[in-house]
Protein backbone atom coordinates (compact mmCIF):
# COMPACT_ATOMS: atom_id res chain seq x y z
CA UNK A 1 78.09 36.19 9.65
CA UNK A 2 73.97 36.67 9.43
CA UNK A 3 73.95 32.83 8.96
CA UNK A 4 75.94 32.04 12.09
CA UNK A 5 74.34 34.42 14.47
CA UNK A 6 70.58 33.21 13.15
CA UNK A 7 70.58 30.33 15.72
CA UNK A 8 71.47 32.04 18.71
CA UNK A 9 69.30 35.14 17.77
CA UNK A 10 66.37 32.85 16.94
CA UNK A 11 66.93 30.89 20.14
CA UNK A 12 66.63 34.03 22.39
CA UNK A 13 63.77 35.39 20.50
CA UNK A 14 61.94 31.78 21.55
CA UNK A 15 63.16 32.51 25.18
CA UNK A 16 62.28 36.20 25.20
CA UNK A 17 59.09 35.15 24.02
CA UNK A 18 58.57 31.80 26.53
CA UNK A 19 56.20 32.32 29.42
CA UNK A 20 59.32 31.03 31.28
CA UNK A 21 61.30 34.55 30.59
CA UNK A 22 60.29 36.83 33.32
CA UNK A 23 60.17 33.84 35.61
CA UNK A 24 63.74 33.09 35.13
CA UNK A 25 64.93 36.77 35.30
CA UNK A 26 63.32 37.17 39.20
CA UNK A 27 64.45 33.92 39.99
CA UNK A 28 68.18 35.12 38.96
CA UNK A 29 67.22 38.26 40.93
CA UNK A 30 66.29 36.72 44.31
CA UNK A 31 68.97 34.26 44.10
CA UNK A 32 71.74 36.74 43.97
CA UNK A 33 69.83 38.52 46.87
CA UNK A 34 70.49 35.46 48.56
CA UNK A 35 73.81 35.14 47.98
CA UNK A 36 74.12 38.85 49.16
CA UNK A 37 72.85 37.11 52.14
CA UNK A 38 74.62 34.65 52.85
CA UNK A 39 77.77 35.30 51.54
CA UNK A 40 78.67 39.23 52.14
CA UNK A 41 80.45 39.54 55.54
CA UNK A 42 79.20 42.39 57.07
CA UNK A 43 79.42 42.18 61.13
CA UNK A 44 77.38 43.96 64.08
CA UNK A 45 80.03 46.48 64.37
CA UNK A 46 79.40 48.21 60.40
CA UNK A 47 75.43 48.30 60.71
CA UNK A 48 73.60 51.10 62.50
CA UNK A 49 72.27 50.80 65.91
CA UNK A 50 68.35 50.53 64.90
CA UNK A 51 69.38 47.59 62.69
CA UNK A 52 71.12 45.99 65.67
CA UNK A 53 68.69 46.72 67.91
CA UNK A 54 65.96 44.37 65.63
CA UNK A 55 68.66 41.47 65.24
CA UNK A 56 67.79 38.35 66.66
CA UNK A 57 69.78 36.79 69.45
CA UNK A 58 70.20 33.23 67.28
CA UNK A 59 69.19 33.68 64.09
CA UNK A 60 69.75 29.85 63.17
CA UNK A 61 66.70 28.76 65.45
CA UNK A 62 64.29 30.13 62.66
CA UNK A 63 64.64 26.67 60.72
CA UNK A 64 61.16 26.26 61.53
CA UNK A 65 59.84 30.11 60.65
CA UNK A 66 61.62 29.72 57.36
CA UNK A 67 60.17 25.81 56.58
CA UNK A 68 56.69 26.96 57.17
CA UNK A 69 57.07 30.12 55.42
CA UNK A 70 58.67 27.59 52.62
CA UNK A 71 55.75 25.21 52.55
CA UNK A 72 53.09 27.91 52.11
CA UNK A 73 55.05 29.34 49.27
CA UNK A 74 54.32 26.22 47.59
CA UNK A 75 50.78 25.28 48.36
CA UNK A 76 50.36 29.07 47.07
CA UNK A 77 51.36 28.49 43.69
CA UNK A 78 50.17 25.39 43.50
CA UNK A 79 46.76 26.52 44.05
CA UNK A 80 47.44 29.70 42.03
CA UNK A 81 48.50 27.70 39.06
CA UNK A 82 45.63 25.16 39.38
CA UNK A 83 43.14 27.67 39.38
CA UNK A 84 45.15 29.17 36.22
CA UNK A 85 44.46 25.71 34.01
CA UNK A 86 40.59 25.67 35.18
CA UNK A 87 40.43 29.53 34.02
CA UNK A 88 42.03 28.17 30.98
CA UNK A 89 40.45 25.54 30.27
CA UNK A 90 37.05 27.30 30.40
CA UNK A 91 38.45 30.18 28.44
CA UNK A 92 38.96 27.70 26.08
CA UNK A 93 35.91 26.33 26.06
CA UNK A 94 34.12 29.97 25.07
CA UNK A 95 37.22 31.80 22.65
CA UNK A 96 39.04 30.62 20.07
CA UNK A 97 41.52 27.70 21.74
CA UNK A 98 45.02 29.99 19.95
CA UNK A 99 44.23 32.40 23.13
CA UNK A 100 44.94 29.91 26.05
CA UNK A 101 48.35 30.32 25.67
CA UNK A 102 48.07 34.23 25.03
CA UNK A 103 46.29 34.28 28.70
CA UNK A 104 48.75 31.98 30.37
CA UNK A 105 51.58 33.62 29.18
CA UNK A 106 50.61 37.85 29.87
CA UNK A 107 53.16 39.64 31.39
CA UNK A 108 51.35 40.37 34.82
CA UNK A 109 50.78 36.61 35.12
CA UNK A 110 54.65 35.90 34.42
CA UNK A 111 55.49 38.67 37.10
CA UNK A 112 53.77 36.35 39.82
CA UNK A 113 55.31 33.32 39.10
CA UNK A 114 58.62 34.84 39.12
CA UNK A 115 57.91 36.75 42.16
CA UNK A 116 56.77 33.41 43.79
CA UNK A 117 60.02 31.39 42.36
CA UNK A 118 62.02 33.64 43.64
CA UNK A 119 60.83 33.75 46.80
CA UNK A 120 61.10 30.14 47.05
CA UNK A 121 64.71 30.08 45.99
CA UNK A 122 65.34 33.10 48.68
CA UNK A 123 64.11 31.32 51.27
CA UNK A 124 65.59 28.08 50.31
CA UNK A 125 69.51 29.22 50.58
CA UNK A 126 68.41 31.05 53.84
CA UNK A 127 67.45 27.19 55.00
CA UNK A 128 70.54 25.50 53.38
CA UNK A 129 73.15 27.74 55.24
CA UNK A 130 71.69 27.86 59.11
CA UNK A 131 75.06 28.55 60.77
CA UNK A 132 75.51 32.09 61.70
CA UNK A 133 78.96 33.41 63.11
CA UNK A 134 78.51 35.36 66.17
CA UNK A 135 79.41 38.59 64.72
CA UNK A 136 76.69 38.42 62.42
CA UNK A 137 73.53 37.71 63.23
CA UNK A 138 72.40 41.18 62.81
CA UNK A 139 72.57 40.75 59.61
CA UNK A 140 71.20 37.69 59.01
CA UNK A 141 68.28 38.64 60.92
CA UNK A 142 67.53 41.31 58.19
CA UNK A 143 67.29 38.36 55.87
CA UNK A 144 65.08 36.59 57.79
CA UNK A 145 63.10 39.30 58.19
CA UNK A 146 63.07 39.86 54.22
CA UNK A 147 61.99 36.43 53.50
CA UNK A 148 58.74 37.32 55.64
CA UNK A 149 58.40 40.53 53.72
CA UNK A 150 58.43 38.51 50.52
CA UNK A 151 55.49 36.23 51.72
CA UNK A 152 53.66 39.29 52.55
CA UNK A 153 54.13 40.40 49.05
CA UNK A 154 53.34 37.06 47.21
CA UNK A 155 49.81 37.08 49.60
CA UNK A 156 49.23 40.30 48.03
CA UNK A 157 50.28 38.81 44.75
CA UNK A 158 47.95 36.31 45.06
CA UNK A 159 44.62 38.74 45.33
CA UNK A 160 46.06 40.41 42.22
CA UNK A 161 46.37 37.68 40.51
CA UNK A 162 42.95 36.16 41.12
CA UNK A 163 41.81 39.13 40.36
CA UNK A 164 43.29 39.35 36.89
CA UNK A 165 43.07 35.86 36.29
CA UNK A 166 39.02 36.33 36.49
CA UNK A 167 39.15 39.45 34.20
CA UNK A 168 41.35 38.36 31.61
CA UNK A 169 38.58 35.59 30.43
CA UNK A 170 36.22 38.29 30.68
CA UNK A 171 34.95 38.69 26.82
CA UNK A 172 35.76 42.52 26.78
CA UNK A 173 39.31 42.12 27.99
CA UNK A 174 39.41 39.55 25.53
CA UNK A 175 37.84 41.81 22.74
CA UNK A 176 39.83 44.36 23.98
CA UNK A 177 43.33 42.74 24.36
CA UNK A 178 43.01 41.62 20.82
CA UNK A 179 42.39 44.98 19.47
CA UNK A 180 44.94 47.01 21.66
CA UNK A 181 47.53 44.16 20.40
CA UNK A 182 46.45 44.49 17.06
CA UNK A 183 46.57 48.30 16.75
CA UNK A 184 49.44 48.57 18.04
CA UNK A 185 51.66 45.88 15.64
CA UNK A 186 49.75 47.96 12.64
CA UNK A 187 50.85 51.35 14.28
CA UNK A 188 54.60 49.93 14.46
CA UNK A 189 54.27 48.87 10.58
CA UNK A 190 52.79 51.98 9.76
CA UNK A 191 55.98 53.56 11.94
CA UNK A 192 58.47 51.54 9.69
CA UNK A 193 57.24 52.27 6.40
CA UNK A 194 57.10 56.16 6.74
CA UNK A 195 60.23 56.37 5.01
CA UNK A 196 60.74 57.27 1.23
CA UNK A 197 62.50 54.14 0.20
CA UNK A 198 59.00 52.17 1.19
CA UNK A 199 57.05 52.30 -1.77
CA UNK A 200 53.57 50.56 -2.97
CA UNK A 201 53.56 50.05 -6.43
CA UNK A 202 50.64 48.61 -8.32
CA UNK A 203 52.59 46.69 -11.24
CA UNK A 204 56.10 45.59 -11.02
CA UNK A 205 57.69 45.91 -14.52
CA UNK A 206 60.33 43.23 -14.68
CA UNK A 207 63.67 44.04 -15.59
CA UNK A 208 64.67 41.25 -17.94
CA UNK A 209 66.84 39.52 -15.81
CA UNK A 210 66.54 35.94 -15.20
CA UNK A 211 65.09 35.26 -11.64
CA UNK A 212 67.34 32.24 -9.38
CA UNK A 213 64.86 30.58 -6.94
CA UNK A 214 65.73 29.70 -3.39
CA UNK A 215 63.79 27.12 -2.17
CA UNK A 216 63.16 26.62 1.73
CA UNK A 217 65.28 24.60 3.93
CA UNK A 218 62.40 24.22 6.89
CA UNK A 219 59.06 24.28 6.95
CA UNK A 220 57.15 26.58 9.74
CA UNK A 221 55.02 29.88 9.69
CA UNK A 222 56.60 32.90 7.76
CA UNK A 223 55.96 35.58 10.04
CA UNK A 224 57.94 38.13 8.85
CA UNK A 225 61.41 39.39 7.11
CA UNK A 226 64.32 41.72 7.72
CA UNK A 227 63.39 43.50 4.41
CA UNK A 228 66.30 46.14 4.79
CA UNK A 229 68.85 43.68 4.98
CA UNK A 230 67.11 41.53 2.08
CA UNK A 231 67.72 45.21 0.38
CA UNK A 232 70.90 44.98 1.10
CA UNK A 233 71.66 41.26 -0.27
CA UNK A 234 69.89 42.04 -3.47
CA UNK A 235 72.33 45.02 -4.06
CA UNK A 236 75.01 42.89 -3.24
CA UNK A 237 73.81 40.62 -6.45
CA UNK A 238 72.95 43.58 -8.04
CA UNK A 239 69.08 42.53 -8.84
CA UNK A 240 65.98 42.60 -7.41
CA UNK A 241 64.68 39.62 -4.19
CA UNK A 242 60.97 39.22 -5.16
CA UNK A 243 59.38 37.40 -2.08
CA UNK A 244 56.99 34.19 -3.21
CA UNK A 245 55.04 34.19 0.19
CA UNK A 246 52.46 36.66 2.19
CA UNK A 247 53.49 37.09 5.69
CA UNK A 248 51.95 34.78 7.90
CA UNK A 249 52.22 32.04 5.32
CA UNK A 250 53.17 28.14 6.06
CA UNK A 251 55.53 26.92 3.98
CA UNK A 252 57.17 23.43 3.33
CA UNK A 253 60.56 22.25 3.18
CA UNK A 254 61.87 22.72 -0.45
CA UNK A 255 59.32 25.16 -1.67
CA UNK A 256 60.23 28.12 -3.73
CA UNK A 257 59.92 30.88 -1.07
CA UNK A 258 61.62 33.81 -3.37
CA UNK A 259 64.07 34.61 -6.71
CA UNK A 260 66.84 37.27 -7.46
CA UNK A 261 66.06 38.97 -10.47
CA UNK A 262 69.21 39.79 -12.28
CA UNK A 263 71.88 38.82 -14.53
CA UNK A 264 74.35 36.58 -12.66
CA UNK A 265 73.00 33.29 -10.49
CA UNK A 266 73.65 33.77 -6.30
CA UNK A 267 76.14 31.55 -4.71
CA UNK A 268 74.78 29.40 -1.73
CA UNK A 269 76.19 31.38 0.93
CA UNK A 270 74.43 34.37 -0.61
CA UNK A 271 71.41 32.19 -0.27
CA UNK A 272 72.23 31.29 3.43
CA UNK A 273 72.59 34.68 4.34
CA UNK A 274 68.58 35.25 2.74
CA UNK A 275 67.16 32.98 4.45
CA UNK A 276 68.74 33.96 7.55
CA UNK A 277 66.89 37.20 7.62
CA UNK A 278 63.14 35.22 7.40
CA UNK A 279 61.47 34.83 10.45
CA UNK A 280 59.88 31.44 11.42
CA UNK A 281 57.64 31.77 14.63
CA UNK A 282 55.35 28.81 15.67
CA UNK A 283 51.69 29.69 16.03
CA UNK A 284 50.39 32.91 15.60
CA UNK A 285 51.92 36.10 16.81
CA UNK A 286 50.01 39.22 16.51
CA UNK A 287 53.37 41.77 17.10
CA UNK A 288 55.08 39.96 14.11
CA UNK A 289 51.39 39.50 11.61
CA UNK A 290 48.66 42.55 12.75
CA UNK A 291 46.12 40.57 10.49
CA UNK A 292 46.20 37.63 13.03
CA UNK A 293 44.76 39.54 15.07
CA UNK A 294 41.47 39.99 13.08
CA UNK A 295 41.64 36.46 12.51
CA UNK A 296 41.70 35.69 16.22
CA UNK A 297 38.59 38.56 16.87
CA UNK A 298 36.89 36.93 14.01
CA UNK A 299 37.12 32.95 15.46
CA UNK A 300 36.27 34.09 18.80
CA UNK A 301 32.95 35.72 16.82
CA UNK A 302 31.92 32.15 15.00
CA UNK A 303 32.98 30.41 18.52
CA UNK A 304 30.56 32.71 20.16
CA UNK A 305 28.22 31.73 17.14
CA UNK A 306 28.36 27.85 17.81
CA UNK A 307 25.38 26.18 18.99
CA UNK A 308 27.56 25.13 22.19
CA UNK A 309 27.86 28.43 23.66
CA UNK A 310 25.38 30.70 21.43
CA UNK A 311 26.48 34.34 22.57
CA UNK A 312 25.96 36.53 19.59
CA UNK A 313 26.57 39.58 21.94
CA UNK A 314 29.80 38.42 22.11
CA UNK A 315 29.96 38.18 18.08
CA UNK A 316 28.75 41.74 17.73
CA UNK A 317 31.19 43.05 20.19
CA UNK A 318 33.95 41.61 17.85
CA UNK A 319 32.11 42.64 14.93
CA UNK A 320 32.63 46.50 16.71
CA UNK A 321 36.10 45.56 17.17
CA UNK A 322 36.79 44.31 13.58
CA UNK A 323 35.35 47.67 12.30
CA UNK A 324 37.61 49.75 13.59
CA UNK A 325 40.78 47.91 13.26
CA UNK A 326 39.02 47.69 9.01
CA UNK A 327 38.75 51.51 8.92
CA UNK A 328 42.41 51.84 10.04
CA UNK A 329 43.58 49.58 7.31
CA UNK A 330 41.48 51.17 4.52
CA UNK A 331 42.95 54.41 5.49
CA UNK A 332 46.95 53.07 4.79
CA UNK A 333 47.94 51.75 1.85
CA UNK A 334 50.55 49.23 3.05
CA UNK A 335 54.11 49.23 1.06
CA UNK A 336 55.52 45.89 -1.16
CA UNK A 337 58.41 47.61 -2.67
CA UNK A 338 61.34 48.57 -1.08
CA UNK A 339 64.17 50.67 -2.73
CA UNK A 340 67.57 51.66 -1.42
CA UNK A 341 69.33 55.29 -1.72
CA UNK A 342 69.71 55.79 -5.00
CA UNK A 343 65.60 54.80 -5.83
CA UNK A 344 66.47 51.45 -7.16
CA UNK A 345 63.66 48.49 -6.69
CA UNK A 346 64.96 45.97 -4.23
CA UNK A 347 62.90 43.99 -2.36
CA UNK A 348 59.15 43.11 -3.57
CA UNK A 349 56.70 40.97 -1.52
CA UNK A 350 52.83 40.16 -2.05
CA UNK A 351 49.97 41.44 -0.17
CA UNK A 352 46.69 40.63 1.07
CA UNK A 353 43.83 42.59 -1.00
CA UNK A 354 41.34 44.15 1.01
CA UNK A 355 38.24 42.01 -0.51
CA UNK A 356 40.16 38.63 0.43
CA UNK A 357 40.64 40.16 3.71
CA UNK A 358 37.46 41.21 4.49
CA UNK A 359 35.86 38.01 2.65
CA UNK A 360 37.74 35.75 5.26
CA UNK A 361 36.61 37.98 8.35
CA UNK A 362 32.70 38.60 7.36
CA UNK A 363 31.92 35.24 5.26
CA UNK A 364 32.60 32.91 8.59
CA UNK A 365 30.48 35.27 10.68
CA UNK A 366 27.57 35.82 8.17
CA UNK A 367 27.38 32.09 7.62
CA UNK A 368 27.69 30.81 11.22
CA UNK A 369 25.55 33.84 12.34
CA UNK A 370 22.69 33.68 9.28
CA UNK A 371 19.81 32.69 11.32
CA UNK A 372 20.54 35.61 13.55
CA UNK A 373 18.74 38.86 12.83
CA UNK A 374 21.05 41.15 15.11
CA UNK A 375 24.44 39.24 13.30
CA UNK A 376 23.44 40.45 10.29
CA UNK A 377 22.17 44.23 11.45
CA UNK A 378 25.81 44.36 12.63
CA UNK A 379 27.66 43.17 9.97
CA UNK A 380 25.83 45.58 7.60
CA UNK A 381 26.39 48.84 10.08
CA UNK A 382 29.98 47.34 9.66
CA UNK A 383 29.85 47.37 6.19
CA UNK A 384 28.10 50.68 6.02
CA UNK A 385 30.97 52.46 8.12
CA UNK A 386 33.77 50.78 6.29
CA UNK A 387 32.22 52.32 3.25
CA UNK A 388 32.56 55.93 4.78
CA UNK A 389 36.69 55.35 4.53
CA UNK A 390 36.48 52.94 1.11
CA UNK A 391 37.38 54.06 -2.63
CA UNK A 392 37.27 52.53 -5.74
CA UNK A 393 37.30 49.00 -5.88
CA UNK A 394 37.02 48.87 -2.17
CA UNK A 395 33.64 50.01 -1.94
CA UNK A 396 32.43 47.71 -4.74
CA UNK A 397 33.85 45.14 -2.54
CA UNK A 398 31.43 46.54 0.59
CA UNK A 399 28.25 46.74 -1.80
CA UNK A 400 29.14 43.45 -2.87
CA UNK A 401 29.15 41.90 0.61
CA UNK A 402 26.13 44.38 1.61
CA UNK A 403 23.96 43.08 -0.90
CA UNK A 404 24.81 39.45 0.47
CA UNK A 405 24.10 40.53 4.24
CA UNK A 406 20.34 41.65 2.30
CA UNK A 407 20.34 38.83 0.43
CA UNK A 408 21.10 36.35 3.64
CA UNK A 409 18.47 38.47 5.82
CA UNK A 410 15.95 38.46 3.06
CA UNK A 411 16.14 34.16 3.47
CA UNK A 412 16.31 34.37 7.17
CA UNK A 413 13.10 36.80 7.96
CA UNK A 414 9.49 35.70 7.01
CA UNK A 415 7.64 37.45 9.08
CA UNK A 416 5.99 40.96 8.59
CA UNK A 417 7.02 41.70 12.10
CA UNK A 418 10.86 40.91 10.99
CA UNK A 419 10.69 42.20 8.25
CA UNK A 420 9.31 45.45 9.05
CA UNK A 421 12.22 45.84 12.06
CA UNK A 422 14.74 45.10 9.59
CA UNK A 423 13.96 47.43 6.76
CA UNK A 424 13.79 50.37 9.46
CA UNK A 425 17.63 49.65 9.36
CA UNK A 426 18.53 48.93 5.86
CA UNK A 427 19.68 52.13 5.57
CA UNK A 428 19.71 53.84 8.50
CA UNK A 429 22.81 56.17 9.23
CA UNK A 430 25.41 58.07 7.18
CA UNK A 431 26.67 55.49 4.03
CA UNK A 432 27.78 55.47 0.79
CA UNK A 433 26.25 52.26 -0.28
CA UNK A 434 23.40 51.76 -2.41
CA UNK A 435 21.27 49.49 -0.23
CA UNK A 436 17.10 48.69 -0.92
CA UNK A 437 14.79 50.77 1.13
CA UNK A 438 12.93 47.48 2.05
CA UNK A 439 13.87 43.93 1.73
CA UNK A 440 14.05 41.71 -1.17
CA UNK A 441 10.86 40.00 -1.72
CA UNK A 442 11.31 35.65 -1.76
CA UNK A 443 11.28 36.00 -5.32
CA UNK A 444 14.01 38.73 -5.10
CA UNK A 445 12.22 41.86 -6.30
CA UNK A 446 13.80 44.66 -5.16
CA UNK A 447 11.37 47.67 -3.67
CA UNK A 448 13.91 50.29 -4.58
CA UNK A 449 17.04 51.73 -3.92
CA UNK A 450 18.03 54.49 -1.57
CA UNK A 451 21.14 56.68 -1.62
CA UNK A 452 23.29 58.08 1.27
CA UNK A 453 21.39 58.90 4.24
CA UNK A 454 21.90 60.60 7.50
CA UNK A 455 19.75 59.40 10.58
């Protein structure tokens, strides 16, 4: 049954997910609005006496309101939608190039275009069907005098949306969308795995059991997985689905993706129904994969970096971003088990360790931003926050990338005058890191060491 209703769930999750979803909802809207219009009989004699009063004495004269209220409809979004792909294409120009589409397709901007579409279809059917019957044109004045009303409301459309077109490519609503997207898909994981039968377990002791491999029938980005009803499969072949994949993965055609643990082999439509419940989205979607979204802060940091545009206020500003978003993650241990009722191990998947993480978000920006003093100061209050939240082997991780932030400064600053203004930071504020008191010398003789501080 899962297998069968994959396609049309996956196909709606595309559309719900299209830029043209909200679009085609208003559109649907103001059509049956003017059908209403057109179509309900309603005469003089059933309408109140104000709304007779404001009726016009031949309604099917307006041919030439409703054109010209028709044609500026569409030289407005035209231009709207024109000045839309040059915000875009400069936007892509200074961010990462994955967040054209993110801009293009925000809800707000979706709202206007079906709020335009619609009024375009509205006043459209109010042009096909002219005739009026005599009895009526009360009522078809009040659609006439709607279709104006709409215009009015897509001009004021129009100032919002050059107003939020301008903003969104703004750096801190960029920053800032990012993070508030980001948060939030880690606050609905978080949400999810409060339950008991979401468990983290170091070492997974394996049962015995021979594992069966199901191999991949397309290839695309593994965004996520409907783990409970994986749960449920596996207790259907009474074993244990160990995933082969970290979310966000791409995978080929054909390759191993996960195995059942247990005794007996699973029939193909038991492997059907498994990989029914994976989730393939194209690109990169933040609400399905939180750590996209410190990818995405961290490439907009190294675009900011590149010789081209050269904003490292803009790097630091992510850098700010990426430190928070860090601290959250060091304070929740995500789950990769999942039992079911009676405790039993069901579902396993891999995840991504913290120093991998945090080696694919700093490394880019230390190496892009090395012969920038102010890069590294930031990336080493980063590292010296992070450390306020770390344990165990998480903090060696921070020293270890601290003592390369040194190490790349060190290189970087020759003169007294640098050198001096950097080792007034080195450690500066409340840390748990063991950082020099002044930089490494060229030959790399340390001056000392200094302990936590408070400034």
């Amino acid at each position: 049954m899962r297998v069968l209703l994959s396609w049309p769930i996956r196909l709606f999750k595309a559309y719900r997910q299209s830029i043209a979803y909200l679009p085609s909802v208003l559109a649907v809207a103001y059509g049956l609005l003017g059908l209403s219009a057109l179509l309900l009989p309603i005469s003089n004699e059933h309408l109140p006496t104000p709304v007779t009063a404001l009726g016009l004495e031949a309604p099917g004269n307006t041919r030439s309101l409703l054109a010209a209220l028709l044609g500026g409809m569409i030289s407005l979004m035209v231009f709207s939608f024109s000045m839309v792909m040059s915000v875009l294409s400069q936007a892509g120009g200074q961010f990462s190039h994955k967040l054209v589409f993110g801009l293009i397709s925000e809800r707000p901007h979706q709202w206007v275009l079906g709020h335009y579409l619609g009024t375009i279809l509205f006043i459209l059917m109010l042009l096909i069907v002219p005739d009026v019957a005599s009895g009526e044109t009360a009522w078809r004045s009040l659609a006439i005098y709607l279709a104006c009303a709409m215009v009015v409301h897509c001009l004021g459309l129009f100032v919002y949306f050059i107003h939020n077109a301008s903003e969104s490519i703004q750096i801190d609503a960029v920053a800032s969308g990012l993070h508030r997207t980001t948060l939030a898909a880690l606050r609905v994981l978080q949400e999810r795995q409060r339950d008991a039968a979401w468990r983290f377990l170091p070492t997974v002791v394996p049962t015995g059991h021979p594992r069966h491999v199901v191999h991949a029938r397309r290839a695309g980005y593994l965004q996520n997985a409907d783990l409970p009803a994986l749960a449920k499969l596996a207790a259907q072949g009474d074993g244990i689905v160990h995933l082969h994949f970290r979310f966000g993965d791409y995978v080929v055609e054909g390759l191993p993706i996960l195995s059942l643990e247990a005794e007996t082999p699973p029939g193909e439509t038991w492997c059907d129904e498994v990989r029914a419940t994976l989730t393939y989205v194209e690109g990169e979607s933040i609400t399905e994969h939180h750590v996209y979204g410190l990818t995405q802060l961290m490439e907009v940091a190294i675009k900011a970096l590149s010789p081209g545009v050269n904003d490292p206020g803009t790097a630091r500003l992510c850098i700010h971003r990426l430190t928070d978003l860090l601290a959250r993650q060091l304070q929740w241990q995500p789950s990769n088990t999942l039992l079911d009722q009676s405790g039993t191990r069901r579902v396993t998947w891999p995840l991504e360790r913290f120093d991998d993480l945090l080696y694919r978000l700093f490394h880019p920006i230390l190496h892009y931003g090395r012969q920038d003093v102010s890069i590294g100061l930031g990336l080493l209050k980063a590292l010296k926050t992070l450390s306020l939240f770390a344990k165990g082997e998480d903090l060696e991780t921070l020293q270890a990338h601290a003592e390369r932030v040194i190490e790349t400064l060190a290189r970087t600053a020759h003169h007294p005058l640098d050198r001096r203004f950097i080792a007034s930071r080195l450690t500066a504020g409340t840390h748990r890191l063991d950082l020099p008191l002044q930089l490494p010398t060229p030959e790399g003789q340390a001056r000392g060491r200094g302990g936590e501080r408070t400034q």
